[in-house]
N, C-alpha and C. Protein backbone atom coordinates (compact mmCIF):
# COMPACT_ATOMS: atom_id res chain seq x y z
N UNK A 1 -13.32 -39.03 -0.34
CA UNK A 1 -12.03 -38.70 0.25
C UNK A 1 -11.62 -37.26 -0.11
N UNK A 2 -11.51 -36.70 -1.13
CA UNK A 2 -11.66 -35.26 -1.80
C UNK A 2 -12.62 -34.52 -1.19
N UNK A 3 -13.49 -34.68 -1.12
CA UNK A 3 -14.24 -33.85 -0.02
C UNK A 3 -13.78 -34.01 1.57
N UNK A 4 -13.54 -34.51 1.80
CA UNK A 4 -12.98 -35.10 3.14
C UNK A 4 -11.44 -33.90 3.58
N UNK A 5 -10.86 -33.96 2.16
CA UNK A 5 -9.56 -33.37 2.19
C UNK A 5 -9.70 -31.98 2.12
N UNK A 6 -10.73 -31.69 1.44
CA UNK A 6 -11.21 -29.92 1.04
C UNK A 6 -11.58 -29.15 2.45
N UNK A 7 -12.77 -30.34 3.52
CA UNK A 7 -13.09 -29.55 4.44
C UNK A 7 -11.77 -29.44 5.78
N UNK A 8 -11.23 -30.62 5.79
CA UNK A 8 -10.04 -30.37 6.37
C UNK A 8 -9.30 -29.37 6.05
N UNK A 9 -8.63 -28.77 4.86
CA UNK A 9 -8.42 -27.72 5.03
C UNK A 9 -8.83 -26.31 4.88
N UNK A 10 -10.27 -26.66 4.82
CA UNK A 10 -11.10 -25.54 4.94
C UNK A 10 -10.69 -24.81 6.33
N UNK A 11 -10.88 -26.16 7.50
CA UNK A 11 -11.18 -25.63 8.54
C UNK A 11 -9.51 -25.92 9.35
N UNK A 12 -8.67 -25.95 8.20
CA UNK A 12 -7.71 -25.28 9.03
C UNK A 12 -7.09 -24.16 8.07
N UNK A 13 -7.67 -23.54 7.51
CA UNK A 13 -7.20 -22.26 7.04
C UNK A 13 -8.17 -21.34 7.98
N UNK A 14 -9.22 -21.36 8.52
CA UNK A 14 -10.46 -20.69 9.44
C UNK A 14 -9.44 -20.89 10.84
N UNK A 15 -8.94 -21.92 11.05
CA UNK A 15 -8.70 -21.70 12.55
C UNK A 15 -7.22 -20.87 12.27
N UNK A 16 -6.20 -20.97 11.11
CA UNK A 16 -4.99 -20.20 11.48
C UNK A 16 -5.53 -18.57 10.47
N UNK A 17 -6.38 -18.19 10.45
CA UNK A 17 -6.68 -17.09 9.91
C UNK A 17 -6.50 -16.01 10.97
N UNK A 18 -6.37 -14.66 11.27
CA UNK A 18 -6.05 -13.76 12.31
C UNK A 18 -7.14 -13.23 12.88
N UNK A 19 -7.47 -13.16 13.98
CA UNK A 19 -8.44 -12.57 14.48
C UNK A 19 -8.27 -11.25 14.62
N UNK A 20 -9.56 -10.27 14.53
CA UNK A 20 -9.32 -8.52 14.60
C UNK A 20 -8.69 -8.21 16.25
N UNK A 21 -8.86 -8.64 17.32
CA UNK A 21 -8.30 -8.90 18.38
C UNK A 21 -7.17 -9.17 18.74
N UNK A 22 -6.51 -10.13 17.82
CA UNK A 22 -4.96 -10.12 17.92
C UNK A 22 -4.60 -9.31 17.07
N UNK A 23 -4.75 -8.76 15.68
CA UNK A 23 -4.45 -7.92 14.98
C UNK A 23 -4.08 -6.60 15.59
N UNK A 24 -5.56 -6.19 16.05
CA UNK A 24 -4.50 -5.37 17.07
C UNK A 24 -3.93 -5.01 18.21
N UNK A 25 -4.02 -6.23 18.81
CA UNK A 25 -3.08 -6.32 19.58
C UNK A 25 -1.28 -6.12 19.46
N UNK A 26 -1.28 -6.81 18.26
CA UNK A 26 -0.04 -6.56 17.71
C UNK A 26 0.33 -5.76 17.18
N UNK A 27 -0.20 -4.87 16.53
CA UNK A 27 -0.24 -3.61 15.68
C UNK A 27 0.13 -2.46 17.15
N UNK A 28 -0.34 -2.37 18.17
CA UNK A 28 -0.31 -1.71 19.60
C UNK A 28 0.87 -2.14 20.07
N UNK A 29 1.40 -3.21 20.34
CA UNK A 29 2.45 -3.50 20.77
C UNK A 29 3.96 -3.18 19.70
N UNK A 30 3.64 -3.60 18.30
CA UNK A 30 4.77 -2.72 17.29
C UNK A 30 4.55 -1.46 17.33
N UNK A 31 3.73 -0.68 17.30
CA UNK A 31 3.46 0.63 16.87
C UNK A 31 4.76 1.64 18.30
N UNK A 32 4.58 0.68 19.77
CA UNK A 32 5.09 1.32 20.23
C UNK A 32 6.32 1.64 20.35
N UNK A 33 7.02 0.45 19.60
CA UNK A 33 8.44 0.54 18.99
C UNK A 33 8.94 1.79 17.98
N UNK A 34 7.71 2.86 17.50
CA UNK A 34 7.89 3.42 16.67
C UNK A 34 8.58 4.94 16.98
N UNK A 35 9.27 5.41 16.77
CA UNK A 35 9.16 6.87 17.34
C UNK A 35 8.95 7.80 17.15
N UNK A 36 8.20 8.37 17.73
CA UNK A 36 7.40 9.86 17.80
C UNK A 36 7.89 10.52 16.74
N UNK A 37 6.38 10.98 16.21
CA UNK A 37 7.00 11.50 14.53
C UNK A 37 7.32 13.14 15.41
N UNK A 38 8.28 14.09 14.33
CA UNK A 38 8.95 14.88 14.56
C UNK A 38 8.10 16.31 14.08
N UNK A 39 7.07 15.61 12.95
CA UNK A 39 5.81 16.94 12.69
C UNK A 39 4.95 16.39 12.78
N UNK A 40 3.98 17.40 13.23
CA UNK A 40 2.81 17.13 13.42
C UNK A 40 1.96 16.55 12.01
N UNK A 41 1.33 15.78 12.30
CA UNK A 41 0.14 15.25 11.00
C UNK A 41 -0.40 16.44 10.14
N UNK A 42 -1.14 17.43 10.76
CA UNK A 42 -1.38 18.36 10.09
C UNK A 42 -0.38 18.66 9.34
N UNK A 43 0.91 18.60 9.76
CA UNK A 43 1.94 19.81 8.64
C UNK A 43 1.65 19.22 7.17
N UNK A 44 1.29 17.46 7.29
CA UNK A 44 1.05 17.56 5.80
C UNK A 44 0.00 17.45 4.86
N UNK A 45 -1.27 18.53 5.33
CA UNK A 45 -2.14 18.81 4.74
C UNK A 45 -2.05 19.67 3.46
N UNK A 46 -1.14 20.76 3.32
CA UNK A 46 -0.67 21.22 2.48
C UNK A 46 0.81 20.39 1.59
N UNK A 47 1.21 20.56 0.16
CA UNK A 47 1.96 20.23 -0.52
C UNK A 47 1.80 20.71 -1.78
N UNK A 48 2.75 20.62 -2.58
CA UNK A 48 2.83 20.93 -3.94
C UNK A 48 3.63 19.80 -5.12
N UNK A 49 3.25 19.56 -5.82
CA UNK A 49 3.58 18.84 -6.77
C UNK A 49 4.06 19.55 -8.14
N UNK A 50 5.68 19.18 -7.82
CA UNK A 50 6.39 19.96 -9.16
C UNK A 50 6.34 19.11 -10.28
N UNK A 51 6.70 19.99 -11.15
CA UNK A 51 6.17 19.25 -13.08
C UNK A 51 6.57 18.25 -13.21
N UNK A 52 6.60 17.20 -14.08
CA UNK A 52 7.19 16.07 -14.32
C UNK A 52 8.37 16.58 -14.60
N UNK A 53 9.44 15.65 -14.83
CA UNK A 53 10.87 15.65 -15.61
C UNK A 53 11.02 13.98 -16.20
N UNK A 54 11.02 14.96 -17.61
CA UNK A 54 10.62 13.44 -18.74
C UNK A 54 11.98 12.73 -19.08
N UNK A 55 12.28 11.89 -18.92
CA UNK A 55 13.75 11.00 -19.14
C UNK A 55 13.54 11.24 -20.23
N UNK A 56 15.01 10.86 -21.33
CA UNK A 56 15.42 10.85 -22.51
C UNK A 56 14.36 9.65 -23.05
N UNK A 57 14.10 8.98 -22.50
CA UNK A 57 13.68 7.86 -22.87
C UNK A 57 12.41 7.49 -23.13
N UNK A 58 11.30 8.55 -21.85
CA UNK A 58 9.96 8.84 -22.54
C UNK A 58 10.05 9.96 -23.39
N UNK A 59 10.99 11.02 -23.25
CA UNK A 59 10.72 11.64 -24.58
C UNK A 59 11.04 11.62 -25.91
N UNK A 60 11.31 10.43 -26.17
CA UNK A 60 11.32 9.90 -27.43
C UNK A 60 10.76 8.82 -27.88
N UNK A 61 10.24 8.74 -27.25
CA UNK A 61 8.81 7.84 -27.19
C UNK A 61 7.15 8.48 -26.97
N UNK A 62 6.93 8.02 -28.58
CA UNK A 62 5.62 8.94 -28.53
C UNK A 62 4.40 9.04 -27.62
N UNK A 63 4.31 7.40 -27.98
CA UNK A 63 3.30 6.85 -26.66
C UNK A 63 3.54 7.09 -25.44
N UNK A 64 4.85 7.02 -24.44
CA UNK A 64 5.46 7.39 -23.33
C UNK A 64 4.81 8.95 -23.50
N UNK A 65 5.65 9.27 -24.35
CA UNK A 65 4.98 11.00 -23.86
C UNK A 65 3.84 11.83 -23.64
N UNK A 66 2.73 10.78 -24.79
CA UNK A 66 1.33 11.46 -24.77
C UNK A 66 0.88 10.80 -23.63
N UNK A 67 1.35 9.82 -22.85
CA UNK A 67 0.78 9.55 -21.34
C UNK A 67 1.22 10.22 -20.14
N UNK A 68 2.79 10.90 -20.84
CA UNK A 68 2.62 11.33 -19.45
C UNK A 68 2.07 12.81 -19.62
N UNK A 69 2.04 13.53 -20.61
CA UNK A 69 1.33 14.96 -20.64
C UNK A 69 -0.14 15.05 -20.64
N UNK A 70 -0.80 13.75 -20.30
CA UNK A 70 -2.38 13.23 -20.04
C UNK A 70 -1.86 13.22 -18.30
N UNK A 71 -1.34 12.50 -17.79
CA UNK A 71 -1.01 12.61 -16.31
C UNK A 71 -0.28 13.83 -15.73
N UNK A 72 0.43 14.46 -16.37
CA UNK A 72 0.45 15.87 -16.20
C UNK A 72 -0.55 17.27 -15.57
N UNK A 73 -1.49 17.04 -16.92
CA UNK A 73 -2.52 17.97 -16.31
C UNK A 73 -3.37 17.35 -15.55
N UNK A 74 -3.75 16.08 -15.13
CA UNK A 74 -4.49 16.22 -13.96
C UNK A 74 -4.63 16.93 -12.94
């Protein structure tokens, strides 16, 4: 009976699983709800990443701090 019960819902987790076909189907049909981005993709090939700013709270915390001045210079 346990086996009986396992493949039953084997094979209904297989039949309500998503097919790549409806996936995107739906993904095409939301997407068009979306609106037109305002820059182009390229614009954000370039960026810059300013320094950290350490709360009171990692900097007084030793461990907090030597992790984030390890993630820092990356």
């Amino acid at each position: 009976m346990e086996k009986l019960s396992i493949l039953i819902l084997l094979i209904f987790i297989a039949a309500c699983s998503p097919k790549p076909a409806k996936l995107n189907a739906v993904a095409v049909q939301e997407s068009s709800h979306l609106a037109k981005p305002t820059k182009p993709f390229s614009a954000f090939s370039t960026y810059e990443l300013r320094p950290f700013v350490l709360s009171s709270e990692v900097r007084d915390s030793g461990k907090k701090r030597k992790h984030a001045v390890k993630l820092e210079k990356r």
